[in-house]
Protein backbone atom coordinates (compact mmCIF):
# COMPACT_ATOMS: atom_id res chain seq x y z
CA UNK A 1 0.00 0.00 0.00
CA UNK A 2 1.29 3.27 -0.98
CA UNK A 3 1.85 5.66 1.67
CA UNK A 4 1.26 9.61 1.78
CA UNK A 5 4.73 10.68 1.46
CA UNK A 6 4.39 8.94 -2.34
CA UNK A 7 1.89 11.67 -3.25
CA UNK A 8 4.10 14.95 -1.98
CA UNK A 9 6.73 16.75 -3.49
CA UNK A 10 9.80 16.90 -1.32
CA UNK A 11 11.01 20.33 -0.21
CA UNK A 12 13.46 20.65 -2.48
CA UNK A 13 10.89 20.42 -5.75
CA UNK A 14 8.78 22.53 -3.94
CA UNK A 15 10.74 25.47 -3.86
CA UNK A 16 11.77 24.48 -7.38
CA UNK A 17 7.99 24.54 -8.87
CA UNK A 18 7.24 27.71 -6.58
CA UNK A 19 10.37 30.19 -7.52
CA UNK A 20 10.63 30.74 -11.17
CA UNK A 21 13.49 33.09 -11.57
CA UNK A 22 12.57 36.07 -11.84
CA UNK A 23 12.82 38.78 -14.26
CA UNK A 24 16.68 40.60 -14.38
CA UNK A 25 15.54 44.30 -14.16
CA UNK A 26 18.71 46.45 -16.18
CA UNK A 27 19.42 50.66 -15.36
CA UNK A 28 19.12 50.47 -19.40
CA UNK A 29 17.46 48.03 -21.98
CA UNK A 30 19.94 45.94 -24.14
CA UNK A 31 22.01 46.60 -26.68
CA UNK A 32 19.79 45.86 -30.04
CA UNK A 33 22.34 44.24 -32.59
CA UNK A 34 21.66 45.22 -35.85
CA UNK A 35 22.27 43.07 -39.00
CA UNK A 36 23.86 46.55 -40.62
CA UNK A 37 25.31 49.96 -39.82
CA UNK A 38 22.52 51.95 -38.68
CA UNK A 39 22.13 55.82 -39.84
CA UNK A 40 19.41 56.72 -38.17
CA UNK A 41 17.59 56.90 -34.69
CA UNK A 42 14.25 58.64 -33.28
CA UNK A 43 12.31 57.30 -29.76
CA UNK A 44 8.44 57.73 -30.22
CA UNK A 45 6.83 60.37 -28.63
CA UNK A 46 4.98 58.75 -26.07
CA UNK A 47 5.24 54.71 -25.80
CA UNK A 48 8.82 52.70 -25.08
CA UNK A 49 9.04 52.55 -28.91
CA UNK A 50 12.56 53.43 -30.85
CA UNK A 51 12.76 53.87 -34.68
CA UNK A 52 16.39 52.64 -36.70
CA UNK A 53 16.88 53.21 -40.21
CA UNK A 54 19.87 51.06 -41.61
CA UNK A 55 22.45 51.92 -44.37
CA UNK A 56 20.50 49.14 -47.04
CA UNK A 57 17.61 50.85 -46.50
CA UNK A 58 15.74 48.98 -44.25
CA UNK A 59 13.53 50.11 -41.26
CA UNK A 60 13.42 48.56 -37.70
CA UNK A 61 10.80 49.42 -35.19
CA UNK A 62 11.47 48.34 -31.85
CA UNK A 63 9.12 48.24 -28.29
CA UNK A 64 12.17 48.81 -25.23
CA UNK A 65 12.13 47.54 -21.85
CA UNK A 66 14.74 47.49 -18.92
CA UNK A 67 13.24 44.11 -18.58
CA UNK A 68 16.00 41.68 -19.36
CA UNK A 69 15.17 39.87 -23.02
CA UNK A 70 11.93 42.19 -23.24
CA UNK A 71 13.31 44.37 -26.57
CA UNK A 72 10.95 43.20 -29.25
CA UNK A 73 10.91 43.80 -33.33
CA UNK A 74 7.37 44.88 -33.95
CA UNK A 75 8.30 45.19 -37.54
CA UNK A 76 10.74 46.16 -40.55
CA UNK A 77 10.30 47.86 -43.72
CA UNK A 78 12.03 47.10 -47.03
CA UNK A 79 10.78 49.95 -48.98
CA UNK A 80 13.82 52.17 -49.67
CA UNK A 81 16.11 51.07 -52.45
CA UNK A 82 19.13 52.92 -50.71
CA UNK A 83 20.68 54.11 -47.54
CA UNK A 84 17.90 55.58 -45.08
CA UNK A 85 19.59 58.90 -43.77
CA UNK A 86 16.54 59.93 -41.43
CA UNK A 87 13.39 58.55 -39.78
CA UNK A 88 11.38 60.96 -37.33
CA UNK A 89 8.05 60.07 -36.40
CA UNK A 90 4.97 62.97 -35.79
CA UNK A 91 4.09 64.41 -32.92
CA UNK A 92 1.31 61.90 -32.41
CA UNK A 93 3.51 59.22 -33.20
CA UNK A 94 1.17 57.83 -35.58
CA UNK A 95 3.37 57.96 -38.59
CA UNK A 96 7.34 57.73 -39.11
CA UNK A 97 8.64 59.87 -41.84
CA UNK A 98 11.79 58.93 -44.02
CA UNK A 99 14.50 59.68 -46.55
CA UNK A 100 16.74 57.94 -48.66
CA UNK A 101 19.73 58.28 -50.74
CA UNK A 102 17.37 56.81 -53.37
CA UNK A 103 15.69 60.37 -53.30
CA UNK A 104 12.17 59.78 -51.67
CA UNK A 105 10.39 60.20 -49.08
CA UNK A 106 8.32 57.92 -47.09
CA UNK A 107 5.35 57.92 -44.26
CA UNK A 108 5.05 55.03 -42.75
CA UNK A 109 1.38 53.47 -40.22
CA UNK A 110 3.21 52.92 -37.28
CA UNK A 111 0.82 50.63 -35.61
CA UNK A 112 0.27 48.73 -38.96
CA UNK A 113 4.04 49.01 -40.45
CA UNK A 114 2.74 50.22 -43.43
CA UNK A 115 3.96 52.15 -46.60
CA UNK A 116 1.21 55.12 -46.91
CA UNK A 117 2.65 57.37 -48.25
CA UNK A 118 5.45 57.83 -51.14
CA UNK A 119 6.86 60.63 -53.08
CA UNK A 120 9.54 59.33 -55.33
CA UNK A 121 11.96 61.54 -56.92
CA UNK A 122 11.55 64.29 -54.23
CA UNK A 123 15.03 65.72 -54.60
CA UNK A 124 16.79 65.52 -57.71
CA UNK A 125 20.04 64.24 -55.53
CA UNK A 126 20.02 62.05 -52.16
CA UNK A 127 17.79 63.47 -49.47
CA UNK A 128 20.23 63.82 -45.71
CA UNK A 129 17.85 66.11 -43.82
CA UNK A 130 14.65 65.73 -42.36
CA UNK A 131 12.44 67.73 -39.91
CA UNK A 132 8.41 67.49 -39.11
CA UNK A 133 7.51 71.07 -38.41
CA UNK A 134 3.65 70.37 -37.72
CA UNK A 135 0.65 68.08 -38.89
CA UNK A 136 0.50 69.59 -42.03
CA UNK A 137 4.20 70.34 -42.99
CA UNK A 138 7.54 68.86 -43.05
CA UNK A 139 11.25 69.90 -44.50
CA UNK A 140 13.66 68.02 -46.59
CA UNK A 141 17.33 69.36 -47.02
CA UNK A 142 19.39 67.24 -49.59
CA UNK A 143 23.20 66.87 -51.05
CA UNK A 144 23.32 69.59 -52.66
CA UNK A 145 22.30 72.41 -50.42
CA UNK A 146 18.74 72.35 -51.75
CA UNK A 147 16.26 72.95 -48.88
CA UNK A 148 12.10 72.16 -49.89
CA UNK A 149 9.44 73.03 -47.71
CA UNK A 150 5.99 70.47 -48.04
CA UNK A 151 2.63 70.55 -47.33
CA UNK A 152 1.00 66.77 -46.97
CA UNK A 153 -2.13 68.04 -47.79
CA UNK A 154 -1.12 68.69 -51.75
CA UNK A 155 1.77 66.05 -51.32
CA UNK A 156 3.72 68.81 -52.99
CA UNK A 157 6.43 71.46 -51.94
CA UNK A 158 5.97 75.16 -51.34
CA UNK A 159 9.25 76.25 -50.66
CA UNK A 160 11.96 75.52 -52.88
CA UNK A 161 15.45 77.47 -52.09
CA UNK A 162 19.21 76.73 -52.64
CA UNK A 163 21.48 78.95 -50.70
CA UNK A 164 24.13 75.96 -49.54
CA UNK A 165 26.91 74.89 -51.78
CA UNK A 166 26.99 72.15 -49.96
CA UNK A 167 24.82 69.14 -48.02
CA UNK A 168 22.01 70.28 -45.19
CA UNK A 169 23.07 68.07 -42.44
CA UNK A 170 19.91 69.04 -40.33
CA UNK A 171 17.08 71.11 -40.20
CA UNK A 172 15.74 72.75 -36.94
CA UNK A 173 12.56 75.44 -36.07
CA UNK A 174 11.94 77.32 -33.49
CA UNK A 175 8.75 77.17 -30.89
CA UNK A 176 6.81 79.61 -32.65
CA UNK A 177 7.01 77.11 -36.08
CA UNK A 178 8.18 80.54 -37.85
CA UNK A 179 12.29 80.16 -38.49
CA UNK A 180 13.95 77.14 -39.79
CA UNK A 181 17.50 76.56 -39.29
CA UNK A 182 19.80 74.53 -41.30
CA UNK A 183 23.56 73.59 -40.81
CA UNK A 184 25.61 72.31 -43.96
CA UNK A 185 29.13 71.33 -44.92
CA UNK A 186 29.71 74.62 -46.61
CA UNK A 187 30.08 75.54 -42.61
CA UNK A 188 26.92 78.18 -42.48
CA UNK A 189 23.50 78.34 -41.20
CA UNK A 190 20.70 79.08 -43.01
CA UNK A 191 17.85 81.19 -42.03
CA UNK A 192 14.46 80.43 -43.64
CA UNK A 193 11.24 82.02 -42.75
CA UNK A 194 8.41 79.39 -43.76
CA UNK A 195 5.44 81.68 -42.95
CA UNK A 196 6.94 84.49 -45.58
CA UNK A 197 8.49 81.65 -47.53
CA UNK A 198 11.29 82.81 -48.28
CA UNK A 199 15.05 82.88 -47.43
CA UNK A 200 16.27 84.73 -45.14
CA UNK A 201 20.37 84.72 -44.52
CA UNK A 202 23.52 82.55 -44.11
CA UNK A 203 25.79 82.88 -41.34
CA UNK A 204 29.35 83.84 -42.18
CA UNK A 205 31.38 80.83 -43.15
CA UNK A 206 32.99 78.61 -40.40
CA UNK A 207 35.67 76.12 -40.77
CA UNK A 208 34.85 72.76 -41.18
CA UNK A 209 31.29 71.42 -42.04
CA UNK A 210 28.62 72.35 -39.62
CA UNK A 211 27.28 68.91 -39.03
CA UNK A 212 23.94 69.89 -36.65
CA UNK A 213 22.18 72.76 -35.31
CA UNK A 214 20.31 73.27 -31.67
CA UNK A 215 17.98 76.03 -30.06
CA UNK A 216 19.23 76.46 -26.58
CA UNK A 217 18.92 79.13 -23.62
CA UNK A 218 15.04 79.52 -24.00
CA UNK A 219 15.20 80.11 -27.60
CA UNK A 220 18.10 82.68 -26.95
CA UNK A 221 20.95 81.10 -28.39
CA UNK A 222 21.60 78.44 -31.53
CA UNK A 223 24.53 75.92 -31.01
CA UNK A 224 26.02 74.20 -34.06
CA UNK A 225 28.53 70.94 -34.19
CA UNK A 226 31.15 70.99 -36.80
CA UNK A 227 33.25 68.64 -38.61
CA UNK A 228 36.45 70.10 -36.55
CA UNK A 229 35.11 69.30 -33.15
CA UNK A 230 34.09 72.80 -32.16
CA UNK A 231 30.55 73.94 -31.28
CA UNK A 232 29.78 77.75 -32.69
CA UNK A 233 26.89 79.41 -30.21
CA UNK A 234 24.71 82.19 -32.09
CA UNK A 235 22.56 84.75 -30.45
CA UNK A 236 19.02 84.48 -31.94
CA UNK A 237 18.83 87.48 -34.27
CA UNK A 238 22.57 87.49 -34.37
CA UNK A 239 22.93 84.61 -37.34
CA UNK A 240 25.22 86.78 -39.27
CA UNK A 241 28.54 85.77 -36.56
CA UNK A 242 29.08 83.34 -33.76
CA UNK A 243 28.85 85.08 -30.29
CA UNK A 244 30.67 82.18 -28.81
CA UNK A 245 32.60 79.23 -29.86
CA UNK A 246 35.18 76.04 -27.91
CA UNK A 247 36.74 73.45 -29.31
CA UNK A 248 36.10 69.89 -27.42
CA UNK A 249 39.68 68.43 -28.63
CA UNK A 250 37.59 65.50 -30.33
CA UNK A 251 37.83 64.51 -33.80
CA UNK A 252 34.68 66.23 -34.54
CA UNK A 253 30.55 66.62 -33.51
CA UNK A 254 28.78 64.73 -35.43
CA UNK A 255 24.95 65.03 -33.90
CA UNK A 256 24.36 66.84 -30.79
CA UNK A 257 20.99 66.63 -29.37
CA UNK A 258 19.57 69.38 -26.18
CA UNK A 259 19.18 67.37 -22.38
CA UNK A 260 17.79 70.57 -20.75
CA UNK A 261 18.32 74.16 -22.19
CA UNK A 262 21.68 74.55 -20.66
CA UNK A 263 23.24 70.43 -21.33
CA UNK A 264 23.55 69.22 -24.52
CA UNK A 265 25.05 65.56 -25.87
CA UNK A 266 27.49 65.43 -28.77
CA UNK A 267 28.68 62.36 -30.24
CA UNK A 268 32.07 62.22 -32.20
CA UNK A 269 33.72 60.06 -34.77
CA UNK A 270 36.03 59.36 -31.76
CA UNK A 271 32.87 56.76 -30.59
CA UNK A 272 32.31 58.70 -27.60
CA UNK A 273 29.34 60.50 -26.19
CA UNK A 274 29.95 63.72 -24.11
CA UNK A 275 27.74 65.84 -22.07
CA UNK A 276 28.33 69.25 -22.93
CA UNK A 277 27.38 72.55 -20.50
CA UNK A 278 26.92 75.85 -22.60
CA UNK A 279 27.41 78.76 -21.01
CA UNK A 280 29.17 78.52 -18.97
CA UNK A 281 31.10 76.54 -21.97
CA UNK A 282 31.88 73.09 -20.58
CA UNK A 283 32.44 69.05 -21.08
CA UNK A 284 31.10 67.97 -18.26
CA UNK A 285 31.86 64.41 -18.90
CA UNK A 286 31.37 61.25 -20.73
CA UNK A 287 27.90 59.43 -20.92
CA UNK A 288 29.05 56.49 -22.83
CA UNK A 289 31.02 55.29 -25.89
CA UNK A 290 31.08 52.98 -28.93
CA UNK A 291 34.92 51.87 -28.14
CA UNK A 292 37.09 52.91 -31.36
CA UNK A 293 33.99 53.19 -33.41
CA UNK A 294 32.39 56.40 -35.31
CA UNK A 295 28.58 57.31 -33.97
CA UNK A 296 26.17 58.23 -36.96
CA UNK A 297 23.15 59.33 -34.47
CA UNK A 298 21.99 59.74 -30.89
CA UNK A 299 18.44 60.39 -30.42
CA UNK A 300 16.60 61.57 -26.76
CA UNK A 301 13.95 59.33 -25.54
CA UNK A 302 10.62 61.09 -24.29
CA UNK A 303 11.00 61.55 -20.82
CA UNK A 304 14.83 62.17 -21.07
CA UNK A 305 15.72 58.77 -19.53
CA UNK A 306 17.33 57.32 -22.19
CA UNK A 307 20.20 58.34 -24.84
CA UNK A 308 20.63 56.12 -27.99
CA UNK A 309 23.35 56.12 -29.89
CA UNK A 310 23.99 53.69 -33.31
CA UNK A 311 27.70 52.96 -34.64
CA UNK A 312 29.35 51.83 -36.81
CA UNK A 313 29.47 48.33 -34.86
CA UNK A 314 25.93 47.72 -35.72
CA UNK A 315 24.98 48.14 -32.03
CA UNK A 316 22.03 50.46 -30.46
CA UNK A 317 22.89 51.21 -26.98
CA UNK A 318 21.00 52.57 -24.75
CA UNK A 319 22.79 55.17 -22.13
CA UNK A 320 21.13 56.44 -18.62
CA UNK A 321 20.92 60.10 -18.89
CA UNK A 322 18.04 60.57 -15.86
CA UNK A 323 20.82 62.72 -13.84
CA UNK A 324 21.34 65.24 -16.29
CA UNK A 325 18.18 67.28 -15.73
CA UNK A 326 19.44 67.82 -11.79
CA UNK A 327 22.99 68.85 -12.77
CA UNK A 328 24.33 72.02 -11.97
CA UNK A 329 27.76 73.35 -13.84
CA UNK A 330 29.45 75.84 -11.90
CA UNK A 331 30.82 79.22 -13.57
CA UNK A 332 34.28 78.41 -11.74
CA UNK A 333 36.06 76.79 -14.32
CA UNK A 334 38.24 74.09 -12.47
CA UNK A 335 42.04 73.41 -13.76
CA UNK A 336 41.57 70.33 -16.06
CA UNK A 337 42.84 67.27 -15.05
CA UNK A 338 46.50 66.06 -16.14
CA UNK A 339 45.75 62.38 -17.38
CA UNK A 340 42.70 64.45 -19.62
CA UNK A 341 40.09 61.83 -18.76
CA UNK A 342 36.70 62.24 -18.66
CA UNK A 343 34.37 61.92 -15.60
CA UNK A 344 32.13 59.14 -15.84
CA UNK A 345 28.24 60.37 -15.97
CA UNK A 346 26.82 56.74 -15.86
CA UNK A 347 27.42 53.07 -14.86
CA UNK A 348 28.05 52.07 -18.48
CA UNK A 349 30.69 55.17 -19.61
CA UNK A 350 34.17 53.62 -19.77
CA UNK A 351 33.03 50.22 -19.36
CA UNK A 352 36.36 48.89 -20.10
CA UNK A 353 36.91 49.13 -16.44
CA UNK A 354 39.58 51.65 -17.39
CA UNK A 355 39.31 55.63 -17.93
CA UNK A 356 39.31 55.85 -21.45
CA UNK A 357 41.86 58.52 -23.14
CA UNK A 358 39.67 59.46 -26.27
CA UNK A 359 38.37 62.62 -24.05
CA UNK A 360 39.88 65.64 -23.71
CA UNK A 361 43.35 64.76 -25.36
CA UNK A 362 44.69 66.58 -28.02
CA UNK A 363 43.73 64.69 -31.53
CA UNK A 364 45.76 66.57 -34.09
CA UNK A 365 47.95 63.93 -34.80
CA UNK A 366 44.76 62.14 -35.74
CA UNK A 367 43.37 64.94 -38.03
CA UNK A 368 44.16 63.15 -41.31
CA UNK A 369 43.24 59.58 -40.30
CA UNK A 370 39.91 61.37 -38.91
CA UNK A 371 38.89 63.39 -42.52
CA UNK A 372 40.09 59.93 -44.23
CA UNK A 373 37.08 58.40 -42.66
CA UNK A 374 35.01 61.31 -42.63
CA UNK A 375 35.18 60.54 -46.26
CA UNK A 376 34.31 56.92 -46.21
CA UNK A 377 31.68 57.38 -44.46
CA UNK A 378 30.32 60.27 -46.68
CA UNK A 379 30.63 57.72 -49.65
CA UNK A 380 29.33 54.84 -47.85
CA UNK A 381 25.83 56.62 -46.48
């Protein structure tokens, strides 16, 4: 006859069946490998959802989580027949916008992954620059210099202007939706007014290519990255000259994007992401890095949590930035350091488990090997 105990679990596969392991909970979600280099990042305005646009033309969407093995592919898009150089979605974040090297422009269903809108043949030469202004209208800047204004309405531009002799890296607008700015590598700014339609200056030329452009200081001031590693302030109204400028003693500033209206991050061909103070004119430190590899893009996520930042070793990373709002810079400026490294503004910055020289050391010796890949990349993307 059997007895009781034959019916029970022992102890030890009761503990077993009761304690699944649970969840790993991660400061930041995972790195997302990608299966190419990726150009192109933007977070969605309001759900844990991050757009990548790769260098074959291909389109990733991607739900986020801190949850260990919770990043998810909701979809991908073929569509483009080149290099995607920009996705942004709208402010509802209902559709994602794109461009190409293969000169059109896409709108995307977000929810559906779904092609709904084309225009082929928008440029005459690869579209780089992208910017949603409103519901209605959105701005395209391309190789060339050329700059269009459209309204999605007609489908059709309504400003048309070439003042650059040279690529729009980015397009920018202030709050009143009134002023666009553009950088380009001719090194000016352009001033457009889009409710006049019409142009309305360049800035005088700086050296190097201006490779982004920022409103900062309440709409007060206009910070630009350039191809020499220097960011040029301009007072608004003041485009003509800078009113400021430092050099970071990195190969260069590729993308910078605002944290508050006083911290900005800047991302270098040097793979390393720094936080930036402006005015008082400061690196405050490093937030991460892409070890020995060039960043493309870093994009903010909604609720200024997360950085992202895509390589050239087909990685997205994900970077804690949730300290930066509550930083204060002081006007004193401090005697830099003698070794030149860079404070560490998160858990994952120098995760070698060394400081990490590519900081605040002087680069010139690296000037040529850094415009030789300037120009591979320009030819690759």
């Amino acid at each position: 006859m059997a007895t009781s105990n034959e019916h029970e679990d022992s102890p030890e596969q009761e503990e077993i069946a009761e304690e699944p392991k649970a969840p790993k909970i991660r400061e930041t979600p995972e790195d997302i490998k990608q299966e190419a280099i990726v150009n192109t990042l933007a977070f969605h305005p309001n759900q844990d959802i991050l757009a990548a646009g790769d260098i074959d033309g291909d389109i990733y969407l991607y739900s986020y989580s801190c949850t260990e093995g919770e990043n998810k592919e909701l979809w991908s898009s073929g569509h483009h027949l080149k290099s995607c150089r920009k996705v942004v979605f709208s402010s509802d974040g209902q559709k994602l916008f794109s461009v190409s090297k293969d000169k059109a422009i896409h709108i995307m269903d977000v929810e559906a992954g779904k092609l709904v809108t084309r225009i082929p043949k928008a440029h005459k030469v690869p579209i780089n620059a992208l910017l949603v202004v409103d519901e209605n209208v959105f701005a395209t800047g391309d190789d060339e210099g050329m700059l269009k204004v459209w309204d999605m309405r007609k489908g059709t531009s309504f400003m048309d202007l070439k003042h650059h002799e040279d690529y729009i890296s980015e397009i920018t607008v202030d709050q009143a939706k009134r002023t666009l700015l553009t950088s380009s590598g001719d090194g000016t700014m352009g001033v457009f007014n889009i409710k006049r339609r019409r142009f309305e200056f360049l800035s005088e030329f700086q050296s190097g290519d201006l490779t982004s452009v920022s409103i900062m200081k309440r709409g007060r001031k206009v910070v630009c990255g350039s191809s020499e590693g220097t960011i040029y302030i301009f007072n608004w109204n003041g485009f003509g000259a800078t009113s400021d400028r430092f050099a970071l003693q990195a190969e260069s500033v590729d993308c910078i994007v605002p944290i508050t209206d006083s911290i900005l991050c800047a991302a270098s061909m040097d793979g390393v992401i720094r936080a930036i103070s402006i005015l008082p004119n400061r690196v405050v430190g490093s937030i991460g890095q892409h070890v020995g590899e060039p960043i493309e893009e870093i994009a903010r996520s909604r609720d200024t949590r997360f950085l992202a930042s895509c390589a050239h070793d087909q990685l997205i990373k994900f970077w804690d930035i949730s300290s930066i709002p509550d930083m204060k810079v002081n006007d004193y400026r401090r005697r830099k350091k003698k070794d030149g490294f860079l404070k560490a503004l998160s858990n994952k910055a120098f995760d070698t488990g060394q400081n990490f020289f590519a900081g605040l050391l002087d680069t010139n010796e690296q000037k040529g090997k850094g415009e030789e890949e300037e120009e591979r990349r320009r030819r690759l993307r």
